[in-house]
Protein backbone atom coordinates (compact mmCIF):
# COMPACT_ATOMS: atom_id res chain seq x y z
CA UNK A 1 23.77 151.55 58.24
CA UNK A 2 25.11 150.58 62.01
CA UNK A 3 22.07 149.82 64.00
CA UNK A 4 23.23 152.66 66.45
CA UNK A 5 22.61 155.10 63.36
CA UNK A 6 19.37 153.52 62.32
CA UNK A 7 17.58 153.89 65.99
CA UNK A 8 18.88 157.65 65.79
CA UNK A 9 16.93 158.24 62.47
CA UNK A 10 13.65 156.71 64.46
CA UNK A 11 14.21 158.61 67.17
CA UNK A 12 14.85 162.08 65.23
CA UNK A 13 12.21 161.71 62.66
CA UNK A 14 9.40 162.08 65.98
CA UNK A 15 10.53 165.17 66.43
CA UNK A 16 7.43 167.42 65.85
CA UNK A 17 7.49 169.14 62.77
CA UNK A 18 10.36 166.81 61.56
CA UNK A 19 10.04 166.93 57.37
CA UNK A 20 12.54 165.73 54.86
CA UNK A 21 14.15 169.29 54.72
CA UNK A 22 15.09 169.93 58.20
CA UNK A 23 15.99 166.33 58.58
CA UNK A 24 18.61 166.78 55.78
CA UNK A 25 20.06 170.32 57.51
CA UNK A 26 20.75 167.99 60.62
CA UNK A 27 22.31 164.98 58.85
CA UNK A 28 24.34 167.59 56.54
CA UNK A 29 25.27 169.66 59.44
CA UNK A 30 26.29 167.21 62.34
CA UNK A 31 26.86 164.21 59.90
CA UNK A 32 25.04 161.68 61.61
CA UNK A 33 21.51 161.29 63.02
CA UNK A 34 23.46 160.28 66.35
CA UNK A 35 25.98 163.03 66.34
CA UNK A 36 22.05 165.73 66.15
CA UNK A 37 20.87 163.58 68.24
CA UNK A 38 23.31 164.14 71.42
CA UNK A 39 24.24 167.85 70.02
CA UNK A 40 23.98 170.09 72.56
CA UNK A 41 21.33 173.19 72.32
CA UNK A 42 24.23 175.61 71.29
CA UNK A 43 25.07 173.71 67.89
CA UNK A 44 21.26 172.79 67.28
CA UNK A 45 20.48 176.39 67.06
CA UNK A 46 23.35 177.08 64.71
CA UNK A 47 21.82 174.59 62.51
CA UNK A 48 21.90 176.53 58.82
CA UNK A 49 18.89 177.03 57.16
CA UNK A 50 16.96 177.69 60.44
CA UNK A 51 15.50 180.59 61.34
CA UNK A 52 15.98 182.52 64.81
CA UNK A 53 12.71 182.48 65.19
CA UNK A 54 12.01 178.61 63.66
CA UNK A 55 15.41 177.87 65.91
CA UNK A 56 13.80 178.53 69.46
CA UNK A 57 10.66 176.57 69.06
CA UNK A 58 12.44 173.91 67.08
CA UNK A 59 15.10 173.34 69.52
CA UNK A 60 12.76 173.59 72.61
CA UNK A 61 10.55 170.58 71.20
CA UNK A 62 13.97 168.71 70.61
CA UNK A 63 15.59 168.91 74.32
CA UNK A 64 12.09 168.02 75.36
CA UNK A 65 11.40 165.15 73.20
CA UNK A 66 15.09 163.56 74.57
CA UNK A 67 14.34 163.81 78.23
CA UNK A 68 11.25 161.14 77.98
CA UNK A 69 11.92 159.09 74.51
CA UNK A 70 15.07 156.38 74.46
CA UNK A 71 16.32 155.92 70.91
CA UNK A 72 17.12 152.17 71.68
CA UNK A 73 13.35 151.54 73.08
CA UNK A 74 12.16 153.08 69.41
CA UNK A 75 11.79 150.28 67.14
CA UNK A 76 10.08 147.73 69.60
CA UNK A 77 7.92 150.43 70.30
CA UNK A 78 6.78 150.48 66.74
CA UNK A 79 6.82 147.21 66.93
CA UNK A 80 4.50 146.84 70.08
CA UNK A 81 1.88 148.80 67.79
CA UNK A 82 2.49 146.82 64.37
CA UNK A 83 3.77 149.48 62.54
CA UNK A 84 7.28 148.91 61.01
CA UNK A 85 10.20 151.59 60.17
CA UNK A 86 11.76 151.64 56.93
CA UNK A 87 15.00 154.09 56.74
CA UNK A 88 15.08 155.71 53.18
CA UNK A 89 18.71 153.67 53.27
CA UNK A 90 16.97 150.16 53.39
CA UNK A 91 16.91 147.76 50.54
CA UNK A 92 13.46 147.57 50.43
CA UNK A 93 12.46 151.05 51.02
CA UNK A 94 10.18 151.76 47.99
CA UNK A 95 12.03 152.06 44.52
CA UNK A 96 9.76 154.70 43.06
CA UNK A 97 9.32 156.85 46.25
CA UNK A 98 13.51 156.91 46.34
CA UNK A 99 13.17 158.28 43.28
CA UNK A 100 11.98 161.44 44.05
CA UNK A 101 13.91 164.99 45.30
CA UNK A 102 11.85 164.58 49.06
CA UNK A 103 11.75 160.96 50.06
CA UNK A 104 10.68 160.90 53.75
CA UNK A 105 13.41 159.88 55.83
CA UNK A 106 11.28 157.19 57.33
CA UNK A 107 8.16 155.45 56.30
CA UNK A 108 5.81 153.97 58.74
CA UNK A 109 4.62 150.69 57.30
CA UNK A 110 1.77 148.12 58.53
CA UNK A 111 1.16 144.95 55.74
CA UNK A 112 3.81 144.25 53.49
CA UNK A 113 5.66 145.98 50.43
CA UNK A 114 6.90 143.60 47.92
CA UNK A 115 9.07 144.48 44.76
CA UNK A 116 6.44 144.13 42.01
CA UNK A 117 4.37 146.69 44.11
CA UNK A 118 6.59 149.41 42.07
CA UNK A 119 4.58 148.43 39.10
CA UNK A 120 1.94 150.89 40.76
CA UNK A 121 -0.73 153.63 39.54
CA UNK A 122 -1.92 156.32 41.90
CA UNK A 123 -5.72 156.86 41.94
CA UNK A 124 -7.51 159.77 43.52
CA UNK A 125 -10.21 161.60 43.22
CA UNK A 126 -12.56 164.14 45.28
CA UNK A 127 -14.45 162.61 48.32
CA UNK A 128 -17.74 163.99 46.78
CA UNK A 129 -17.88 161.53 44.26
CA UNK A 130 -20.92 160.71 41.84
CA UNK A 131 -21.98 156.81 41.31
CA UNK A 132 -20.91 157.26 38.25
CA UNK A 133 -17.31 158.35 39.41
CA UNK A 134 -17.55 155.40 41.84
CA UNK A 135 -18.37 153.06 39.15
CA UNK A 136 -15.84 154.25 36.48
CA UNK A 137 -13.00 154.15 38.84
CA UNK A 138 -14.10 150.15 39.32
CA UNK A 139 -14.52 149.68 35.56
CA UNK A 140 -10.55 151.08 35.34
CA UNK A 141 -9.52 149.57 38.58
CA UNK A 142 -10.43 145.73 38.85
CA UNK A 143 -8.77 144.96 35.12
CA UNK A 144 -5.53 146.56 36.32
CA UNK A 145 -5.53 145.17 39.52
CA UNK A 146 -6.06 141.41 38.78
CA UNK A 147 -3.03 142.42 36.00
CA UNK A 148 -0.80 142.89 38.59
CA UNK A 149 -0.63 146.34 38.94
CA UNK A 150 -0.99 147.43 42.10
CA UNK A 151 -3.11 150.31 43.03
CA UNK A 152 -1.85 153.53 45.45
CA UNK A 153 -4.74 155.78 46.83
CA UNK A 154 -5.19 158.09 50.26
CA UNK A 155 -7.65 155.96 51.85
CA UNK A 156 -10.03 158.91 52.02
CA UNK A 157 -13.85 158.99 51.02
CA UNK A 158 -15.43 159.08 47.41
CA UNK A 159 -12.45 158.23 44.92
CA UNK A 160 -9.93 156.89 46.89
CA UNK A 161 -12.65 154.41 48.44
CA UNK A 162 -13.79 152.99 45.78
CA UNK A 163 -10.29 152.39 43.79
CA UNK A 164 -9.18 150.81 47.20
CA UNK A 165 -12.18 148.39 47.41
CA UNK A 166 -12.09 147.71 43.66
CA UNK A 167 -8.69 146.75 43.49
CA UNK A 168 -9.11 144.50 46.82
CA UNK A 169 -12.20 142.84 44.87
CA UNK A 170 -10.11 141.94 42.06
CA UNK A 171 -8.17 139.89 43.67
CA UNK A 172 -5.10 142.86 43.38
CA UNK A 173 -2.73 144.78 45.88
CA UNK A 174 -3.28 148.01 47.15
CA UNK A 175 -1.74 150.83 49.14
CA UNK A 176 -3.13 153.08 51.42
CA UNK A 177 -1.23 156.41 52.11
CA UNK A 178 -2.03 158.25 55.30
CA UNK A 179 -1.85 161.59 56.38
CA UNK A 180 -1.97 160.83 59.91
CA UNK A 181 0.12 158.33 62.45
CA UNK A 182 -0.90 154.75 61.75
CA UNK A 183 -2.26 154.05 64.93
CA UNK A 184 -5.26 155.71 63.77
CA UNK A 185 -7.31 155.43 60.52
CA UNK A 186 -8.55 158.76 58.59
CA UNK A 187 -11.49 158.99 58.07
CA UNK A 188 -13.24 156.31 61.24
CA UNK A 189 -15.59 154.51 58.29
CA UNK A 190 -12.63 153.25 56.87
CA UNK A 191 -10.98 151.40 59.86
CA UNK A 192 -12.35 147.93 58.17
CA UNK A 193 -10.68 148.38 54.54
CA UNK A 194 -7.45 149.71 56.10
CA UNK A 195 -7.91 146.18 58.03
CA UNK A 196 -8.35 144.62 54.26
CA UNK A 197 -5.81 146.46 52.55
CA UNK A 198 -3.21 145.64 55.74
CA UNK A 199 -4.01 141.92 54.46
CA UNK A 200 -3.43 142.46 50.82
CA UNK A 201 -0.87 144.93 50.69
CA UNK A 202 0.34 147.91 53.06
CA UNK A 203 -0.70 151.25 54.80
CA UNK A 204 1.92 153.21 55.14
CA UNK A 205 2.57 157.02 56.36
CA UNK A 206 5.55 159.37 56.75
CA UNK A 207 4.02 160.46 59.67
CA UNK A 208 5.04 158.80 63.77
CA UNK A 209 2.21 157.35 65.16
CA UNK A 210 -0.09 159.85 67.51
CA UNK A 211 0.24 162.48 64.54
CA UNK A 212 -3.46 163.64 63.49
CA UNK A 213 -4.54 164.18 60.35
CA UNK A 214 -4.25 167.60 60.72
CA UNK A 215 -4.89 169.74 56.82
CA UNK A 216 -1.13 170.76 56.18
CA UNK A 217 -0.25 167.15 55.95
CA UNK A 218 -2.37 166.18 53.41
CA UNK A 219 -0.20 167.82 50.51
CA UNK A 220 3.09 165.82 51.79
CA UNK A 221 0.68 162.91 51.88
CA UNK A 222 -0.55 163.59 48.39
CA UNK A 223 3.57 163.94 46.91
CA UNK A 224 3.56 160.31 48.38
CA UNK A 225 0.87 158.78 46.49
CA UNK A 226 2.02 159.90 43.33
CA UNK A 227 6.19 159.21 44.12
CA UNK A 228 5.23 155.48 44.40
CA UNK A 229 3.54 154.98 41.26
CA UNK A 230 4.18 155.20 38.07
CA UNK A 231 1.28 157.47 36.91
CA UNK A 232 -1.56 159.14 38.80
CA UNK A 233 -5.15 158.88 37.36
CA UNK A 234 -7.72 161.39 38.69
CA UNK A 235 -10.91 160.34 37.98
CA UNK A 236 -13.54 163.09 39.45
CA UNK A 237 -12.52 166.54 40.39
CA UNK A 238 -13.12 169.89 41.20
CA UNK A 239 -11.37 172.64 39.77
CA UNK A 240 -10.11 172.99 43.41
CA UNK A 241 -9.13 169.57 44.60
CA UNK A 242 -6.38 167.71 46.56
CA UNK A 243 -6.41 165.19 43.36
CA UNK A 244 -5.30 168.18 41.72
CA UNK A 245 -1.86 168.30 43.68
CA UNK A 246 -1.51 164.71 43.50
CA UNK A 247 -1.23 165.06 39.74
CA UNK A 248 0.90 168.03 40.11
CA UNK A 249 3.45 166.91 41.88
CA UNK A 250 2.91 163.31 39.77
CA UNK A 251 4.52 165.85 37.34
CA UNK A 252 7.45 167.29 39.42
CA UNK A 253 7.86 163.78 39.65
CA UNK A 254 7.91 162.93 35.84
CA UNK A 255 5.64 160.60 36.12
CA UNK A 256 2.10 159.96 33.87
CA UNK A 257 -1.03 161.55 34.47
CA UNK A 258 -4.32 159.89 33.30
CA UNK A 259 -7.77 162.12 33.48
CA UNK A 260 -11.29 160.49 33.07
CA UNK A 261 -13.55 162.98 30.96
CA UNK A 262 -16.35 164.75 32.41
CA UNK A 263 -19.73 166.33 32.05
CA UNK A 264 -18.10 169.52 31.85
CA UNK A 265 -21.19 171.02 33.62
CA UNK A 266 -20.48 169.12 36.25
CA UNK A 267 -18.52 170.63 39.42
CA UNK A 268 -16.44 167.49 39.53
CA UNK A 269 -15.45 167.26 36.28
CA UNK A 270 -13.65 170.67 36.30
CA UNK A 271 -10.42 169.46 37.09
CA UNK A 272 -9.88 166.43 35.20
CA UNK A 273 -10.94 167.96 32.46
CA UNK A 274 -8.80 170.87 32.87
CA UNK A 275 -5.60 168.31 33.30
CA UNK A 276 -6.81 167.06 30.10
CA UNK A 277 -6.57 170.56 28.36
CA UNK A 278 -3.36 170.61 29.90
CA UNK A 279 -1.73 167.42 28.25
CA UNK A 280 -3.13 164.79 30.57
CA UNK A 281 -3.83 161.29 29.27
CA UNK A 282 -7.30 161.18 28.67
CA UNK A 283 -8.87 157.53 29.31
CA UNK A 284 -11.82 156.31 28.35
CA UNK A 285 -11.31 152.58 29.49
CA UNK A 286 -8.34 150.63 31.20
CA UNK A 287 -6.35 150.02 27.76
CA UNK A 288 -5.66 153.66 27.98
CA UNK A 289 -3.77 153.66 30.89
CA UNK A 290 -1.89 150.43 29.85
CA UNK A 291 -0.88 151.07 26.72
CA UNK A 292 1.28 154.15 28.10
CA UNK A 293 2.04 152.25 31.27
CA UNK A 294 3.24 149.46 29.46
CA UNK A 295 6.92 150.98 27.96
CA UNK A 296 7.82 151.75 31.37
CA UNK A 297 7.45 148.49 32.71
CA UNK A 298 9.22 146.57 30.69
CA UNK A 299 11.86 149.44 30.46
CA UNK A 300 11.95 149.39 34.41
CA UNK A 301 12.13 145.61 34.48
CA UNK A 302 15.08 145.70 32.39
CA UNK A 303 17.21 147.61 34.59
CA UNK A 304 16.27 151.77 33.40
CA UNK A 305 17.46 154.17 34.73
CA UNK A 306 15.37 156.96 37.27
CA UNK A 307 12.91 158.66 34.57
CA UNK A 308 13.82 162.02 36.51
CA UNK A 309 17.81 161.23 36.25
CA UNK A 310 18.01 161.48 40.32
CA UNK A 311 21.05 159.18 41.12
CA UNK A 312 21.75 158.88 45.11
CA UNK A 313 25.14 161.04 45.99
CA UNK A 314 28.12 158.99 46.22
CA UNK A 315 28.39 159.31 50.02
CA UNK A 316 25.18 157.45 50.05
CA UNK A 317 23.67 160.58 52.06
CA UNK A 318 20.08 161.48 52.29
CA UNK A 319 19.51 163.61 49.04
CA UNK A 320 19.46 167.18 49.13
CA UNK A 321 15.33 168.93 48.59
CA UNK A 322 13.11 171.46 49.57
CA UNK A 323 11.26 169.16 51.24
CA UNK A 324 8.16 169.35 53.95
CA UNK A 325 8.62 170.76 57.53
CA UNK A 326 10.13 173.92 56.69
């Protein structure tokens, strides 16, 4: 990608209310992030797929956000805060996470992604969690992690928590996936293990930095945990739970799903053991989830194919999806 192009996706994607799907409509419709970019407000309402009514507030944010933010300035901006840009058309852009039918367009990174971070399980959970939930989730965790695999959670309370911290204890990677710009850390309590996992693997975000955590971007967070591992295991959960989603779209995504087993009087075991009437894994210790894990590893590392079957257009294009943002 020219660099020209590549500052143009930065400086799109902080458009307000920018997600995957109304990214695509520009690229598709004006055929370069520059060419939306410089469009005048005529052709960016006759964007298709956007509403009259989506059109006017869309487009008003847009003109706005040009008159005060220089594409060229973008980068070093990020830069000036730590955070770097990776353009779902860079090498390393996450293998896994290009694998699925909404990649973000950009992904806000601070630490380091390395290759053998694909070899990655998702683990989530509800913030309530019991000691025994914490505990279990280290008993699964730490073996895993000082394996090699590397361990993707939402940095929240409870679940997530305790999977990051056990995996850092191990001696393992781990990624953090906001729902919020990473110039802040969700919730406050955590700012010193997002300072950990920065050292021992990456936070990253598809949201620009200044976004708040506000609710409706937790579900496009939660399609990002799962789309860079290889399986999602929910280890406590209500039978209404944002680990729920997580494994739900770990589905849409073809990937695994692991449940831990529950009291089933207890609230929190509701969900996981409802994924497990479902056809979820159901693990009792960490051999469980390695044993299933294991195929696709060595199937991966030999050059597989996509599980899904995506395969990037032969224009090289952002793929076509649903997407977030509508």
């Amino acid at each position: 990608m020219a660099d020209n192009e590549r500052m143009y996706w930065l400086a799109l994607h902080r458009l307000e209310g920018m997600g995957s799907r109304r990214f695509r409509l520009l690229l598709d419709f004006f055929g370069s992030a520059e060419a939306a970019w410089k469009a005048g407000e005529r052709a960016l309402r006759r964007t298709p797929g956007l509403s009259e009514a989506v059109a006017d507030k869309f487009v008003d944010k847009f003109i706005e956000l040009r008159r005060h933010l220089e594409p060229e300035r973008e980068e070093a901006s990020l830069a000036g805060l730590g955070i770097r840009p990776l353009i779902w058309r860079d090498r390393d852009y996450p293998v896994l996470l290009k694998e699925i039918h909404d990649p973000p367009p950009v992904l806000y990174l601070k630490g380091s992604l390395r290759p053998e971070d694909a070899d990655a399980l998702a683990v989530v959970g509800t913030r309530q969690a019991t000691s025994l939930g914490r505990y279990v989730t280290e008993e699964l965790v730490k073996p895993l992690a000082s394996a090699g695999m590397a361990i993707v959670s939402g940095l929240a309370r409870g679940i997530d928590t305790a999977a990051h911290t056990a995996a850092l204890a191990a001696g393992g990677r781990t990624i953090g996936v906001l729902a919020c710009g990473l110039d802040q850390v969700y919730p406050r309590e955590n700012r010193g293990l997002a300072g950990r996992i920065v050292e021992n693997g990456a936070l990253v975000s598809e949201f620009p930095p200044a976004t708040l955590p506000f609710p409706a971007n937790f579900p496009a967070r939660n399609r990002i945990i799962s789309g860079l591992a290889l399986g999602t295991l929910v280890v406590e959960a209500p039978s209404s739970s944002g680990a729920l989603i997580t494994a739900g779209f770990s589905l849409e995504q073809n990937r695994e799903v692991f449940a831990v087993p529950g009291d089933p009087f207890r609230r929190t075991s509701k969900g996981t053991n409802g994924l497990i009437k479902q056809g979820a894994k159901l693990v009792e210790d960490h051999n469980d989830i390695w044993e299933e894990l294991k195929p696709l590893l060595q199937f991966r590392r030999a050059g597989g194919a996509p599980k899904n079957g995506w395969r990037r257009s032969p224009d090289g294009r952002f793929p076509a999806s649903p997407g977030y943002g509508k």
